[in-house]
N, C-alpha and C. Protein backbone atom coordinates (compact mmCIF):
# COMPACT_ATOMS: atom_id res chain seq x y z
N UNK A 1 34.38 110.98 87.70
CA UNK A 1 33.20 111.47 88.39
C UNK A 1 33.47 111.64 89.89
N UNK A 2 34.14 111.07 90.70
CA UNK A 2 34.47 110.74 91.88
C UNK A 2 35.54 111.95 92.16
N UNK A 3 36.10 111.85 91.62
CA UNK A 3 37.17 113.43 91.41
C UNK A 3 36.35 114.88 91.55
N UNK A 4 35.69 114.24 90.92
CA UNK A 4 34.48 115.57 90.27
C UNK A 4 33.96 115.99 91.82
N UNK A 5 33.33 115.16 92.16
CA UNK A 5 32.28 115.07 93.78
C UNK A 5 33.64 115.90 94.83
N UNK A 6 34.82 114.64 94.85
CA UNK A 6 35.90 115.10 95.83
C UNK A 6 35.85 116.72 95.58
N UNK A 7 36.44 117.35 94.44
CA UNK A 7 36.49 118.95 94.36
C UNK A 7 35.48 119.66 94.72
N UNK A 8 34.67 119.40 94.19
CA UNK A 8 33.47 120.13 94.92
C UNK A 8 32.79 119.73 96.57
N UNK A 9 33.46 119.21 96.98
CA UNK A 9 33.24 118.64 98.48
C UNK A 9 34.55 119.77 99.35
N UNK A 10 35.66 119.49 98.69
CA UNK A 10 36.93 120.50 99.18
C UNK A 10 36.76 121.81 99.29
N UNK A 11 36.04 122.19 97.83
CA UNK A 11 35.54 123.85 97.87
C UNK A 11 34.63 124.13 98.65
N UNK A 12 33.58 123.17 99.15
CA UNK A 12 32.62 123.74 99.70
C UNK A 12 33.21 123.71 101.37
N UNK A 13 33.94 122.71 101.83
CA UNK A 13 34.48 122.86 103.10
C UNK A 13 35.22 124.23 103.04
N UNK A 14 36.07 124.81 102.35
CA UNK A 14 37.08 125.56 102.86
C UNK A 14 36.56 127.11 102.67
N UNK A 15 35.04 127.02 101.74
CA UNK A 15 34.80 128.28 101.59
C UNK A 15 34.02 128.44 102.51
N UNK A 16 33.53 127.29 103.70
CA UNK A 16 33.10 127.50 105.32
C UNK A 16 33.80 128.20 105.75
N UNK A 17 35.71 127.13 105.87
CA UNK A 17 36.11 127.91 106.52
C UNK A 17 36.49 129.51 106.50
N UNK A 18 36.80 130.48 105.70
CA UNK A 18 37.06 131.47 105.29
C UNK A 18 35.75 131.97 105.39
N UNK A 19 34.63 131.55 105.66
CA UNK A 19 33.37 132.66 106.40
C UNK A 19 33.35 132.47 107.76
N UNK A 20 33.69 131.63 108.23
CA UNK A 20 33.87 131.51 109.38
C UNK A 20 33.85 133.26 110.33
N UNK A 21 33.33 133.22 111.88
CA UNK A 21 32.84 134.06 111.95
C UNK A 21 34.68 134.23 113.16
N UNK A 22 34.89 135.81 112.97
CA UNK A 22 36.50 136.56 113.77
C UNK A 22 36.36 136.57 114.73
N UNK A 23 37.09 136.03 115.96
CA UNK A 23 36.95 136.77 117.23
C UNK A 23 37.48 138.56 117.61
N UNK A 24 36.57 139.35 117.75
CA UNK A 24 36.49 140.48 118.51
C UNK A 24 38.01 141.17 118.50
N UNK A 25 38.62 140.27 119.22
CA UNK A 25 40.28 140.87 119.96
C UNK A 25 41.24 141.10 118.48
N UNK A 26 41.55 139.50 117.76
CA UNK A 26 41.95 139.61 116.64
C UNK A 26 41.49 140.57 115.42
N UNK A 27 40.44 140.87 115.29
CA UNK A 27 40.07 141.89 114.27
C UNK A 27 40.43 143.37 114.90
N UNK A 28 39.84 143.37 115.91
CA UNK A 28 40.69 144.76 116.58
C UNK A 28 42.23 144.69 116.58
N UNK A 29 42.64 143.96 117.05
CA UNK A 29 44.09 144.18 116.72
C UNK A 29 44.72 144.04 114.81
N UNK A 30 44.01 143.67 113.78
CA UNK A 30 44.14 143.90 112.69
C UNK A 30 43.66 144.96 112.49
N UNK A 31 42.48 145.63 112.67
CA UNK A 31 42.21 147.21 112.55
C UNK A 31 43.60 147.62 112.78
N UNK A 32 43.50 147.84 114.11
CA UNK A 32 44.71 148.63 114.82
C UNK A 32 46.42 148.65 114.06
N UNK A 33 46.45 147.59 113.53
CA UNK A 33 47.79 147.74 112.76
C UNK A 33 47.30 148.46 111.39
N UNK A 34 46.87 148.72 110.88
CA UNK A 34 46.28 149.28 109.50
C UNK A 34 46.24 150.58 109.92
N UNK A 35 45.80 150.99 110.77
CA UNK A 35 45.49 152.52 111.18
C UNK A 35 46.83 152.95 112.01
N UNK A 36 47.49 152.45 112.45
CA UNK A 36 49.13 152.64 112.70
C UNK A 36 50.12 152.99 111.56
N UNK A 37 49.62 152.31 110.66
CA UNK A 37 50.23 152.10 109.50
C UNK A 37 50.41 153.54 108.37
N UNK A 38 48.72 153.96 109.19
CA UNK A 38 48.58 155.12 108.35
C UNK A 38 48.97 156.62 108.68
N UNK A 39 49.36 156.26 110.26
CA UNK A 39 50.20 157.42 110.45
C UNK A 39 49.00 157.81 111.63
N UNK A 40 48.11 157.65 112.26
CA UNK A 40 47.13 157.83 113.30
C UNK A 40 47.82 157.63 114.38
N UNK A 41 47.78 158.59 115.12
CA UNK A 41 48.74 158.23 116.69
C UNK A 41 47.58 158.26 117.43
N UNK A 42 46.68 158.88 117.61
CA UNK A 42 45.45 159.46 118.88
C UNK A 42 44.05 158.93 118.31
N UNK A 43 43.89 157.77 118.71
CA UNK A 43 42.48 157.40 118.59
C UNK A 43 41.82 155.88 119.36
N UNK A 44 40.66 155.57 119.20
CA UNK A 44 40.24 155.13 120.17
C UNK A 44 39.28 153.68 119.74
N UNK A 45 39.73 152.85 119.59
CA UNK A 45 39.03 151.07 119.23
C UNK A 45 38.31 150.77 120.31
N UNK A 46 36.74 150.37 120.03
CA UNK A 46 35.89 149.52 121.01
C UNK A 46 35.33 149.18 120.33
N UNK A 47 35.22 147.49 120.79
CA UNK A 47 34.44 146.69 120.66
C UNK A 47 33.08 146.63 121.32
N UNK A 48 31.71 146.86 121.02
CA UNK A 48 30.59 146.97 121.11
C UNK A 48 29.12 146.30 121.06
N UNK A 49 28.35 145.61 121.52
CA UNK A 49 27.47 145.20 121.31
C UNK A 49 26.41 146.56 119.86
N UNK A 50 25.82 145.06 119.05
CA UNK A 50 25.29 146.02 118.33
C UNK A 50 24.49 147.66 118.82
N UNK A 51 23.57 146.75 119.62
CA UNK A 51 22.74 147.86 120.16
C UNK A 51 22.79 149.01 120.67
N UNK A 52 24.53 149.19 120.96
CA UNK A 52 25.05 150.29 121.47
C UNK A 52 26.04 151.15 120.50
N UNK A 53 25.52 150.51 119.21
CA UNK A 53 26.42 151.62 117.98
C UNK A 53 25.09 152.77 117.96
N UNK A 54 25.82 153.78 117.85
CA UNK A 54 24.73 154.97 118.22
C UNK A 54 24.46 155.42 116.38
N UNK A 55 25.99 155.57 115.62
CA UNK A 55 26.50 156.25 114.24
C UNK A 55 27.40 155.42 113.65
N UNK A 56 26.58 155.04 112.70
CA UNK A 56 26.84 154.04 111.96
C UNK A 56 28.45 154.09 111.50
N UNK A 57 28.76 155.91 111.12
CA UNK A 57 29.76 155.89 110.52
C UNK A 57 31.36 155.85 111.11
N UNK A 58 30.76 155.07 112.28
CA UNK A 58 32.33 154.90 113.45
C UNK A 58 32.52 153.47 113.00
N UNK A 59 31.39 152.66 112.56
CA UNK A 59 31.98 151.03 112.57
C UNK A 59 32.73 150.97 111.81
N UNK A 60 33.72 150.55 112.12
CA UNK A 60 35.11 149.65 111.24
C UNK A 60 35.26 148.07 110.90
N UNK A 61 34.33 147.43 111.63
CA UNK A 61 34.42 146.23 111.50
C UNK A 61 33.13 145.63 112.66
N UNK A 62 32.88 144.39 112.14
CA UNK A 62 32.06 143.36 112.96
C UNK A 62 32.30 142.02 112.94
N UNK A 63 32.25 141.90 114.20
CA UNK A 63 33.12 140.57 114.80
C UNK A 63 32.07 139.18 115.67
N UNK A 64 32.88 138.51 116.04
CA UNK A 64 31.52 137.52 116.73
C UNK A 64 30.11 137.10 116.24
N UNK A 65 30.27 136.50 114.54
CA UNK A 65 29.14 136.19 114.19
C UNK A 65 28.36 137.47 113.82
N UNK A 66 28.91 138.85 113.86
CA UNK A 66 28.09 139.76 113.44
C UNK A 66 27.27 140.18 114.64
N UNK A 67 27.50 139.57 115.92
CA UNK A 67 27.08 140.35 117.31
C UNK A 67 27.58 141.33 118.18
N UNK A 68 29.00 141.67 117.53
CA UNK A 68 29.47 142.63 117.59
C UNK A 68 30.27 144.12 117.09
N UNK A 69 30.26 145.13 117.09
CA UNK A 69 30.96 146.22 116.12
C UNK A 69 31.93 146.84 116.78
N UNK A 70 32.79 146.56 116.27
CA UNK A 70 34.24 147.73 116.30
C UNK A 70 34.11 149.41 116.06
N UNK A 71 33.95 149.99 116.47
CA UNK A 71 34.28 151.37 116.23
C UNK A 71 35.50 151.92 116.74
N UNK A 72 35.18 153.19 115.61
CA UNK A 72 36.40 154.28 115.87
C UNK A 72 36.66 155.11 115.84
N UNK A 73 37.39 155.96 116.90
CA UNK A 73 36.99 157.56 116.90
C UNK A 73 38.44 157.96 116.90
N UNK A 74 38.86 159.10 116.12
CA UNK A 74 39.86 159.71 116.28
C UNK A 74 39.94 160.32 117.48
N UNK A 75 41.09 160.51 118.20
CA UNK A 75 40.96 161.72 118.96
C UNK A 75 42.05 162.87 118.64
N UNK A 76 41.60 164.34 119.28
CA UNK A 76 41.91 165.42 118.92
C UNK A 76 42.09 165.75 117.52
């Protein structure tokens, strides 16, 4: 029974950690290698307060607890 409690005490800590909320810089720089990856030379990563995503369909990611959005714009 005690086993029993321990496992389910372990799972519930570690599936905290893994929601745990990204810092900003690190997720942008994981974007950024993925889209390198794909052969994108000309384009443009910012990190954003929500309130200033204008189109939804630039976010790539959200960072800081979900107080912030990554977007991304190709260029040319």
């Amino acid at each position: 029974m005690n086993r029993s409690i321990l496992v389910l005490l372990l799972g519930l800590l570690s599936g905290a950690a893994l929601a745990a909320p990204k810092p900003c810089e690190e997720l942008r720089q994981e974007i950024e290698v993925k889209i390198q990856a794909a052969g994108v030379t000309s384009y443009t990563l910012e990190i954003v307060p929500n309130d200033e995503v204008h189109d939804a369909s630039m976010v790539v990611g959200s960072c800081d607890g979900g107080s912030k959005k990554i977007i991304y714009q190709k260029n040319g």
